[in-house]
C-alpha atoms as a PDB file:
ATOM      1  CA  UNK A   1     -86.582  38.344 -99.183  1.00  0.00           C
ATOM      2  CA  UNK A   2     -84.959  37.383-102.569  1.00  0.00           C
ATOM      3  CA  UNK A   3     -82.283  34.496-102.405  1.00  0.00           C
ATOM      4  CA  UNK A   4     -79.954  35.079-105.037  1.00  0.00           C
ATOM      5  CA  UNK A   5     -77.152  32.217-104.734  1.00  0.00           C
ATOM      6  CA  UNK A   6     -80.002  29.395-105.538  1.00  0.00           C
ATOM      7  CA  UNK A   7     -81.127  31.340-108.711  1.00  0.00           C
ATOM      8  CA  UNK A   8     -78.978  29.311-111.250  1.00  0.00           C
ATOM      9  CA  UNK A   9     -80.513  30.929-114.233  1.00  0.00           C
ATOM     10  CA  UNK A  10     -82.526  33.700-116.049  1.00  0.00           C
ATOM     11  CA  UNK A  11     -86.412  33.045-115.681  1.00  0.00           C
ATOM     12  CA  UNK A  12     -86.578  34.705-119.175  1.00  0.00           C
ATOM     13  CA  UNK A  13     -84.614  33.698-122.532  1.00  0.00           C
ATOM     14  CA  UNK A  14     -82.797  37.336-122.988  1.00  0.00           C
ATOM     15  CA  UNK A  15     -81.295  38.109-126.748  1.00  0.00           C
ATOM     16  CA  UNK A  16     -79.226  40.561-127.796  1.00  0.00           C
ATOM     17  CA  UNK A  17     -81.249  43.442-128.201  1.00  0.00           C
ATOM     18  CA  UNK A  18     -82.742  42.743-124.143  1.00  0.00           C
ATOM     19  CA  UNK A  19     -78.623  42.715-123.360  1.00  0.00           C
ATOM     20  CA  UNK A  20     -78.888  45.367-125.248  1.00  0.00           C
ATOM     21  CA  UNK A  21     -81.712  47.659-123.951  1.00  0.00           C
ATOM     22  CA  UNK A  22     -80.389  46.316-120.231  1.00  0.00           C
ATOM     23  CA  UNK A  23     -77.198  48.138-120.936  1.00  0.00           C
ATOM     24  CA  UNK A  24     -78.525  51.056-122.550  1.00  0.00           C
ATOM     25  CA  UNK A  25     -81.011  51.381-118.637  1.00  0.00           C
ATOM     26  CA  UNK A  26     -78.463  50.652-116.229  1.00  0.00           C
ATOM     27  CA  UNK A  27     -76.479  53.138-117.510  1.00  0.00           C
ATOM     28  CA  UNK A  28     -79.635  55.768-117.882  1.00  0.00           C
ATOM     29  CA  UNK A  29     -82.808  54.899-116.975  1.00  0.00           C
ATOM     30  CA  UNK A  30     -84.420  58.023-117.607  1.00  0.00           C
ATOM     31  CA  UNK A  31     -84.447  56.907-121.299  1.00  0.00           C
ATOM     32  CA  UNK A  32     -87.329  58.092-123.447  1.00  0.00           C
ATOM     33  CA  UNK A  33     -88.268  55.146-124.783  1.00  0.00           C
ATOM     34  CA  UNK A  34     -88.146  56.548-128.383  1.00  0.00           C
ATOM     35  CA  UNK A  35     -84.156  57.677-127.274  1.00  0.00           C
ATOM     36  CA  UNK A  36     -84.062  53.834-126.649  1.00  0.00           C
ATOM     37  CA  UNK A  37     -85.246  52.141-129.609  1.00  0.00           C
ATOM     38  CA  UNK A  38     -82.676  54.767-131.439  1.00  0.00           C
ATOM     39  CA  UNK A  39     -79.624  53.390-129.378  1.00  0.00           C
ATOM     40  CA  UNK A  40     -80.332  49.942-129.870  1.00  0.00           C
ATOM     41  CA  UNK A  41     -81.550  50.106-133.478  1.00  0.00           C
ATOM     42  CA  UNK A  42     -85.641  48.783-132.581  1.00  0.00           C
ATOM     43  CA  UNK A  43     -88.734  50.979-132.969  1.00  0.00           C
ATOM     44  CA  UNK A  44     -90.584  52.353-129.934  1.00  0.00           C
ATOM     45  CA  UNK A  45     -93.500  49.942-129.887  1.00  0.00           C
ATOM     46  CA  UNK A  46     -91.080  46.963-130.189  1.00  0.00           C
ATOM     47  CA  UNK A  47     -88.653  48.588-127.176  1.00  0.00           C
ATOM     48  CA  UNK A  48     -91.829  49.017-125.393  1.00  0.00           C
ATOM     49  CA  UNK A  49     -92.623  45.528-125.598  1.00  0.00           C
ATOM     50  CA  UNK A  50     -89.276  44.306-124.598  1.00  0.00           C
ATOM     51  CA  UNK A  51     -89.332  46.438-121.769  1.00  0.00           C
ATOM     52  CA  UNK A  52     -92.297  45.284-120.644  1.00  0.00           C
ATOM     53  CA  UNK A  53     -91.291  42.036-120.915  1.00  0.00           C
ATOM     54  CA  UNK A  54     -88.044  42.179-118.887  1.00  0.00           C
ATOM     55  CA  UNK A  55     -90.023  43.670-116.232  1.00  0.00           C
ATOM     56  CA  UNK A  56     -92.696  41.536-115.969  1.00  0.00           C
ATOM     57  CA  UNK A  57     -90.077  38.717-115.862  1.00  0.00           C
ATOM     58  CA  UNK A  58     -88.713  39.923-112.962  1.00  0.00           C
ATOM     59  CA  UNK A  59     -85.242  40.950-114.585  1.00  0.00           C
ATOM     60  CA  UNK A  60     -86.129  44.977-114.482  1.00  0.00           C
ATOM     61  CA  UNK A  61     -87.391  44.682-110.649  1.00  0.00           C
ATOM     62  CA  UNK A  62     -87.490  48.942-110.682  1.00  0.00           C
ATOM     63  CA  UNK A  63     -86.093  52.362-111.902  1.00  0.00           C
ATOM     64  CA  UNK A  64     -84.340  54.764-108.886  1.00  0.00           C
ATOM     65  CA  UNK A  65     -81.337  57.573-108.825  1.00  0.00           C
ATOM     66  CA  UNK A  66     -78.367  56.825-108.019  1.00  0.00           C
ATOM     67  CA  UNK A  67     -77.567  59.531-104.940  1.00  0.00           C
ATOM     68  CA  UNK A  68     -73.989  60.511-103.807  1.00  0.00           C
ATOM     69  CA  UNK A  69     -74.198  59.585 -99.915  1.00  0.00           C
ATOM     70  CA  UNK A  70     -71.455  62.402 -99.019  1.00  0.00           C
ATOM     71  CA  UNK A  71     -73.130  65.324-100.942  1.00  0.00           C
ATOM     72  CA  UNK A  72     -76.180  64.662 -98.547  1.00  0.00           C
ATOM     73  CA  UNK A  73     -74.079  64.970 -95.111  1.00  0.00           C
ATOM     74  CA  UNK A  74     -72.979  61.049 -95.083  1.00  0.00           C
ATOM     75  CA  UNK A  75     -69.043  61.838 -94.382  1.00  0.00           C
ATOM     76  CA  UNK A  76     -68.359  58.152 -93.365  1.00  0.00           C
ATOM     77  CA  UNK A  77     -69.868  55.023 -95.178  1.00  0.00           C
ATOM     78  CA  UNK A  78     -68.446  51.821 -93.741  1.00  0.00           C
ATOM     79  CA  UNK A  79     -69.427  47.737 -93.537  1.00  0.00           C
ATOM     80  CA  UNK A  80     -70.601  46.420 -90.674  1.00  0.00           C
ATOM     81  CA  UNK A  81     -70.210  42.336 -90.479  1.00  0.00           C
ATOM     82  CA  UNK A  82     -72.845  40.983 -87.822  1.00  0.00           C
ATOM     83  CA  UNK A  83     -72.499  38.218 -85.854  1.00  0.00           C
ATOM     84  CA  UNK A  84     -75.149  35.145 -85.234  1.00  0.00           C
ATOM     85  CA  UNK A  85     -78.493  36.331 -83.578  1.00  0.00           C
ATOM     86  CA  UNK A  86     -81.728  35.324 -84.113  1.00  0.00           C
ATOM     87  CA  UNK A  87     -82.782  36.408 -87.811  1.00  0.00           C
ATOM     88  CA  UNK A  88     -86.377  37.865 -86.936  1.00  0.00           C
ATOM     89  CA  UNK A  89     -84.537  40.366 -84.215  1.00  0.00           C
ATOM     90  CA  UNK A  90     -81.614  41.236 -87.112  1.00  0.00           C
ATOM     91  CA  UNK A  91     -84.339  42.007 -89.547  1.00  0.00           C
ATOM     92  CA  UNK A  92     -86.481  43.996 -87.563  1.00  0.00           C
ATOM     93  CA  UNK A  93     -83.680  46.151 -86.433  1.00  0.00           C
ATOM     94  CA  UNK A  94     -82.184  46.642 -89.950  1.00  0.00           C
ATOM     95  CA  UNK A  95     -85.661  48.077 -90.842  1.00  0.00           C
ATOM     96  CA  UNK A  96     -85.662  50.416 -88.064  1.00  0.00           C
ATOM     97  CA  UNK A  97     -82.281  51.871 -88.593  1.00  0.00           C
ATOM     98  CA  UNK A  98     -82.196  54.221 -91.433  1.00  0.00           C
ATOM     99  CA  UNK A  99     -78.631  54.515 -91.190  1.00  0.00           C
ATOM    100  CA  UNK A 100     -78.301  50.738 -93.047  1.00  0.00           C
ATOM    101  CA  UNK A 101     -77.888  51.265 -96.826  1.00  0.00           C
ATOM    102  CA  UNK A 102     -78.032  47.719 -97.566  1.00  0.00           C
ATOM    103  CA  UNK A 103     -78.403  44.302 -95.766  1.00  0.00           C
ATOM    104  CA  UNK A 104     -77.393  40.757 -96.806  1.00  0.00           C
ATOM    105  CA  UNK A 105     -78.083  37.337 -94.974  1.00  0.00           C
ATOM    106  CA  UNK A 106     -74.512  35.344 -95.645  1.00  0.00           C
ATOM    107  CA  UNK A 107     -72.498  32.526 -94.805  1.00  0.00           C
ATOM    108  CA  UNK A 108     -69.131  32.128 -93.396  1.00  0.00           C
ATOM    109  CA  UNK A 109     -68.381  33.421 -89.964  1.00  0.00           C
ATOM    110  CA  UNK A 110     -70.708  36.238 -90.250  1.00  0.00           C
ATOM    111  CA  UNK A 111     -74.501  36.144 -90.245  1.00  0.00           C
ATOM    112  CA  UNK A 112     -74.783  39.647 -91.929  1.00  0.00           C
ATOM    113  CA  UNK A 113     -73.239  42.385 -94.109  1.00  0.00           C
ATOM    114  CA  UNK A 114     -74.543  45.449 -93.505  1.00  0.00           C
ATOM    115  CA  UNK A 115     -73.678  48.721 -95.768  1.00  0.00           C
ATOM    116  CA  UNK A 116     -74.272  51.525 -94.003  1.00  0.00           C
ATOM    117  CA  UNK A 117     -74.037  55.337 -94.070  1.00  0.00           C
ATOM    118  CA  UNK A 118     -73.510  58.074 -91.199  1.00  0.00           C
ATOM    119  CA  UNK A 119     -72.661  61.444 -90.266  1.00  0.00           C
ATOM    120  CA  UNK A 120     -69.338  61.065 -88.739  1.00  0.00           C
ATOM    121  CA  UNK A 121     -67.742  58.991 -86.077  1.00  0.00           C
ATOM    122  CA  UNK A 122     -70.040  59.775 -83.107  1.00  0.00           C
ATOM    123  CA  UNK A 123     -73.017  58.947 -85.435  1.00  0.00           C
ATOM    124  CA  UNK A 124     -71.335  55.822 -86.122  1.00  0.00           C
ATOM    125  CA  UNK A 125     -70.825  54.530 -82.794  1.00  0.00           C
ATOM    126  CA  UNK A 126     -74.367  54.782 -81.758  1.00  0.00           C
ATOM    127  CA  UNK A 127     -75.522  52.812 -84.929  1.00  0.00           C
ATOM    128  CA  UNK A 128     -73.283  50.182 -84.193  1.00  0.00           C
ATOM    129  CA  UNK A 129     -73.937  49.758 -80.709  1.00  0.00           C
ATOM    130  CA  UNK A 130     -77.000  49.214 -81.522  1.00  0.00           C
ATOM    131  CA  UNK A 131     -76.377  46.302 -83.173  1.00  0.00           C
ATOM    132  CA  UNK A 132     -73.380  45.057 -80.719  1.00  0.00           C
ATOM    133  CA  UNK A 133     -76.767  44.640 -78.173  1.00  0.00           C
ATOM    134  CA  UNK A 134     -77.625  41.696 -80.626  1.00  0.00           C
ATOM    135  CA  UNK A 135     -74.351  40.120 -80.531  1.00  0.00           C
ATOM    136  CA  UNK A 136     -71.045  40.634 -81.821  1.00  0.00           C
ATOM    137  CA  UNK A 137     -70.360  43.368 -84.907  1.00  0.00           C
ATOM    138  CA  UNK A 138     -66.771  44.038 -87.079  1.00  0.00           C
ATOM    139  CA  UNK A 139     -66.722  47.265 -88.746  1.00  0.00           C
ATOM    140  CA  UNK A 140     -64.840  48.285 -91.338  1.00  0.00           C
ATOM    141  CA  UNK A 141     -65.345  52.332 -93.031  1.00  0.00           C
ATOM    142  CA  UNK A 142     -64.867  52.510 -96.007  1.00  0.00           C
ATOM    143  CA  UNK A 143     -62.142  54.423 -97.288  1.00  0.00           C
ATOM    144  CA  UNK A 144     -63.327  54.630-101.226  1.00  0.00           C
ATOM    145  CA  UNK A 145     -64.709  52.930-103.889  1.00  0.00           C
ATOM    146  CA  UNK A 146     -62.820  51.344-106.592  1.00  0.00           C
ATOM    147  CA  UNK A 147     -65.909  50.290-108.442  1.00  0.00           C
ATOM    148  CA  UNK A 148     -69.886  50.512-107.819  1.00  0.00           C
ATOM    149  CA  UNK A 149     -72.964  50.221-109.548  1.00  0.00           C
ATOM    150  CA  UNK A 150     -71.419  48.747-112.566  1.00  0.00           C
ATOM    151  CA  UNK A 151     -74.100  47.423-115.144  1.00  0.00           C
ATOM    152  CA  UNK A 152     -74.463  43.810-114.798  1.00  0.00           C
ATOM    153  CA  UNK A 153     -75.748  42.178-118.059  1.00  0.00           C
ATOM    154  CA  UNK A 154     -76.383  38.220-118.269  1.00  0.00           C
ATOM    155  CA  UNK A 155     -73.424  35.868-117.999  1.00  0.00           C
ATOM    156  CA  UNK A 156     -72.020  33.954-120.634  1.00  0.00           C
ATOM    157  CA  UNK A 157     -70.843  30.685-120.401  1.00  0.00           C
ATOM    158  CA  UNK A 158     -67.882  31.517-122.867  1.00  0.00           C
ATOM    159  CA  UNK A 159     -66.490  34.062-121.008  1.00  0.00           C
ATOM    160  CA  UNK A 160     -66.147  31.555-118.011  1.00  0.00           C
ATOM    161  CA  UNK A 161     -62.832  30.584-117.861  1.00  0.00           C
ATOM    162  CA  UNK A 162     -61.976  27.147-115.458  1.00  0.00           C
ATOM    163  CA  UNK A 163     -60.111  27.246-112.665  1.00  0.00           C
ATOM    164  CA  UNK A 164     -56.156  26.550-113.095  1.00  0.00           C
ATOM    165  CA  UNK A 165     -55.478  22.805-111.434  1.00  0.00           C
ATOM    166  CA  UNK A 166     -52.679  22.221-110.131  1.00  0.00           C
ATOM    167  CA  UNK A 167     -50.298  19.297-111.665  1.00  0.00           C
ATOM    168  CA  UNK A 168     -48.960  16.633-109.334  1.00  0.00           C
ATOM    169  CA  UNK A 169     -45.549  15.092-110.278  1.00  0.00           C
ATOM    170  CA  UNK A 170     -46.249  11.573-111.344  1.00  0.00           C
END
Protein backbone atom coordinates (compact mmCIF):
# COMPACT_ATOMS: atom_id res chain seq x y z
CA UNK A 1 0.00 0.00 0.00
CA UNK A 2 1.20 3.50 -1.17
CA UNK A 3 1.12 6.32 1.57
CA UNK A 4 0.58 9.41 -0.12
CA UNK A 5 0.35 12.24 2.72
CA UNK A 6 4.23 11.48 3.75
CA UNK A 7 5.35 11.87 0.04
CA UNK A 8 6.43 15.61 0.31
CA UNK A 9 7.91 15.69 -3.11
CA UNK A 10 8.44 14.36 -6.71
CA UNK A 11 11.13 11.45 -6.73
CA UNK A 12 11.97 12.84 -10.24
CA UNK A 13 12.96 16.58 -11.30
CA UNK A 14 9.86 17.04 -13.94
CA UNK A 15 10.29 20.11 -16.65
CA UNK A 16 8.03 21.49 -18.75
CA UNK A 17 7.81 19.29 -21.52
CA UNK A 18 7.19 16.03 -18.67
CA UNK A 19 4.19 18.66 -17.36
CA UNK A 20 3.71 18.71 -20.59
CA UNK A 21 3.52 15.12 -21.98
CA UNK A 22 1.64 14.36 -18.33
CA UNK A 23 -1.13 16.57 -19.52
CA UNK A 24 -1.22 15.59 -22.98
CA UNK A 25 -1.75 11.35 -21.16
CA UNK A 26 -4.12 12.08 -18.58
CA UNK A 27 -6.23 13.51 -20.86
CA UNK A 28 -5.60 10.53 -23.65
CA UNK A 29 -3.51 7.91 -23.02
CA UNK A 30 -4.02 6.08 -26.04
CA UNK A 31 -1.53 8.57 -27.61
CA UNK A 32 0.66 7.30 -30.42
CA UNK A 33 3.66 8.32 -29.29
CA UNK A 34 4.52 10.06 -32.63
CA UNK A 35 0.76 12.03 -31.99
CA UNK A 36 2.67 12.97 -28.73
CA UNK A 37 5.89 14.35 -29.62
CA UNK A 38 3.58 16.50 -32.26
CA UNK A 39 1.44 18.01 -29.33
CA UNK A 40 4.18 18.87 -27.23
CA UNK A 41 6.63 20.02 -29.92
CA UNK A 42 9.59 16.86 -29.14
CA UNK A 43 10.45 14.08 -31.60
CA UNK A 44 9.32 10.49 -31.00
CA UNK A 45 12.59 9.05 -29.74
CA UNK A 46 12.96 11.99 -27.28
CA UNK A 47 8.97 11.52 -26.07
CA UNK A 48 9.87 7.97 -25.83
CA UNK A 49 12.55 8.62 -23.54
CA UNK A 50 10.65 10.92 -21.36
CA UNK A 51 8.03 8.55 -21.11
CA UNK A 52 10.06 6.05 -20.09
CA UNK A 53 11.47 7.99 -17.68
CA UNK A 54 8.32 9.19 -15.86
CA UNK A 55 7.40 5.68 -15.62
CA UNK A 56 10.24 4.22 -14.38
CA UNK A 57 10.19 7.01 -11.73
CA UNK A 58 7.18 5.95 -10.48
CA UNK A 59 5.16 9.16 -11.63
CA UNK A 60 3.28 7.15 -14.71
CA UNK A 61 2.38 4.06 -12.25
CA UNK A 62 -0.07 2.65 -15.44
CA UNK A 63 -2.39 3.31 -18.49
CA UNK A 64 -6.42 2.09 -17.98
CA UNK A 65 -10.03 3.40 -19.44
CA UNK A 66 -11.88 5.38 -17.81
CA UNK A 67 -15.50 3.32 -17.66
CA UNK A 68 -18.92 5.02 -16.97
CA UNK A 69 -20.15 2.88 -13.81
CA UNK A 70 -24.01 3.51 -14.79
CA UNK A 71 -23.73 2.45 -18.51
CA UNK A 72 -22.57 -1.02 -17.05
CA UNK A 73 -25.78 -1.55 -14.66
CA UNK A 74 -24.17 0.50 -11.54
CA UNK A 75 -27.49 2.78 -10.92
CA UNK A 76 -26.24 3.88 -7.41
CA UNK A 77 -22.53 4.81 -6.56
CA UNK A 78 -22.24 6.05 -2.99
CA UNK A 79 -19.29 6.51 -0.03
CA UNK A 80 -19.16 4.38 2.57
CA UNK A 81 -17.08 5.86 5.79
CA UNK A 82 -15.90 2.78 8.01
CA UNK A 83 -15.45 2.77 11.39
CA UNK A 84 -12.24 1.41 13.56
CA UNK A 85 -11.62 -2.43 13.12
CA UNK A 86 -8.70 -4.21 12.90
CA UNK A 87 -6.85 -3.18 9.51
CA UNK A 88 -5.85 -6.84 8.32
CA UNK A 89 -9.85 -7.86 8.58
CA UNK A 90 -10.81 -4.26 6.62
CA UNK A 91 -8.33 -5.12 3.95
CA UNK A 92 -9.12 -8.51 3.36
CA UNK A 93 -12.74 -7.77 3.03
CA UNK A 94 -12.26 -4.76 0.68
CA UNK A 95 -10.46 -7.29 -1.62
CA UNK A 96 -13.21 -9.66 -1.55
CA UNK A 97 -15.97 -7.29 -2.32
CA UNK A 98 -16.02 -6.32 -5.88
CA UNK A 99 -18.59 -3.90 -5.26
CA UNK A 100 -15.65 -1.36 -3.61
CA UNK A 101 -14.37 0.98 -6.37
CA UNK A 102 -11.81 2.44 -4.25
CA UNK A 103 -10.43 2.21 -0.64
CA UNK A 104 -8.46 4.70 1.50
CA UNK A 105 -6.89 4.21 5.08
CA UNK A 106 -7.65 7.90 6.80
CA UNK A 107 -7.68 9.82 9.80
CA UNK A 108 -10.28 11.63 11.65
CA UNK A 109 -13.21 9.78 13.05
CA UNK A 110 -13.26 7.31 10.35
CA UNK A 111 -10.79 4.50 9.70
CA UNK A 112 -11.86 4.16 5.97
CA UNK A 113 -13.40 5.71 2.83
CA UNK A 114 -14.68 3.40 0.71
CA UNK A 115 -16.07 4.32 -3.01
CA UNK A 116 -18.22 1.95 -4.05
CA UNK A 117 -20.60 0.95 -6.86
CA UNK A 118 -23.97 -1.21 -6.93
CA UNK A 119 -26.97 -2.20 -8.65
CA UNK A 120 -29.61 -0.49 -6.75
CA UNK A 121 -30.70 -0.19 -3.19
CA UNK A 122 -31.16 -3.89 -2.29
CA UNK A 123 -27.63 -4.48 -3.75
CA UNK A 124 -26.51 -1.83 -1.57
CA UNK A 125 -27.70 -2.98 1.64
CA UNK A 126 -26.10 -6.31 1.45
CA UNK A 127 -22.64 -4.69 0.63
CA UNK A 128 -22.86 -2.61 3.48
CA UNK A 129 -23.91 -4.99 5.92
CA UNK A 130 -21.23 -6.63 5.22
CA UNK A 131 -19.09 -4.27 6.42
CA UNK A 132 -21.47 -3.07 9.49
CA UNK A 133 -20.31 -6.95 10.80
CA UNK A 134 -16.81 -5.22 11.23
CA UNK A 135 -18.01 -2.33 13.08
CA UNK A 136 -19.79 0.73 12.49
CA UNK A 137 -20.33 2.17 8.60
CA UNK A 138 -21.96 5.90 7.38
CA UNK A 139 -23.08 5.88 3.93
CA UNK A 140 -23.62 8.47 1.86
CA UNK A 141 -24.87 7.79 -2.32
CA UNK A 142 -23.82 9.83 -4.29
CA UNK A 143 -26.06 12.00 -6.01
CA UNK A 144 -23.50 13.35 -8.94
CA UNK A 145 -20.30 14.41 -9.67
CA UNK A 146 -19.24 17.91 -9.88
CA UNK A 147 -15.74 17.02 -10.89
CA UNK A 148 -13.64 13.61 -11.41
CA UNK A 149 -10.65 12.42 -12.89
CA UNK A 150 -9.28 15.81 -13.46
CA UNK A 151 -5.52 15.73 -14.66
CA UNK A 152 -3.31 16.41 -11.84
CA UNK A 153 0.07 17.88 -12.99
CA UNK A 154 2.93 18.79 -10.32
CA UNK A 155 2.31 21.60 -7.85
CA UNK A 156 3.84 24.79 -7.87
CA UNK A 157 4.92 26.58 -5.08
CA UNK A 158 3.74 29.96 -6.73
CA UNK A 159 0.43 29.11 -7.14
CA UNK A 160 0.23 28.41 -3.29
CA UNK A 161 -1.38 31.11 -1.84
CA UNK A 162 -1.06 31.45 2.41
CA UNK A 163 -3.68 31.17 4.50
CA UNK A 164 -5.58 34.60 5.49
CA UNK A 165 -4.61 35.33 9.45
CA UNK A 166 -6.68 36.85 11.26
CA UNK A 167 -5.71 40.45 12.88
CA UNK A 168 -6.13 40.94 16.61
CA UNK A 169 -6.93 44.53 17.78
CA UNK A 170 -3.87 45.76 19.56
Amino acid sequence: MKCYALRMKPQLELDHYDTRILAELQADARLSLTELGRRVHLSQPAVAERVRKLEAGGVITGYRATVDLGALGYGIRAFMRVGRAEYARVVKLVQQTPEVVNAYNVTGEDSWILEIAVIDVAHLDAVVTKFCILTETSTSIILNAAREHLPMLPPRREDVKPPIRKVENA
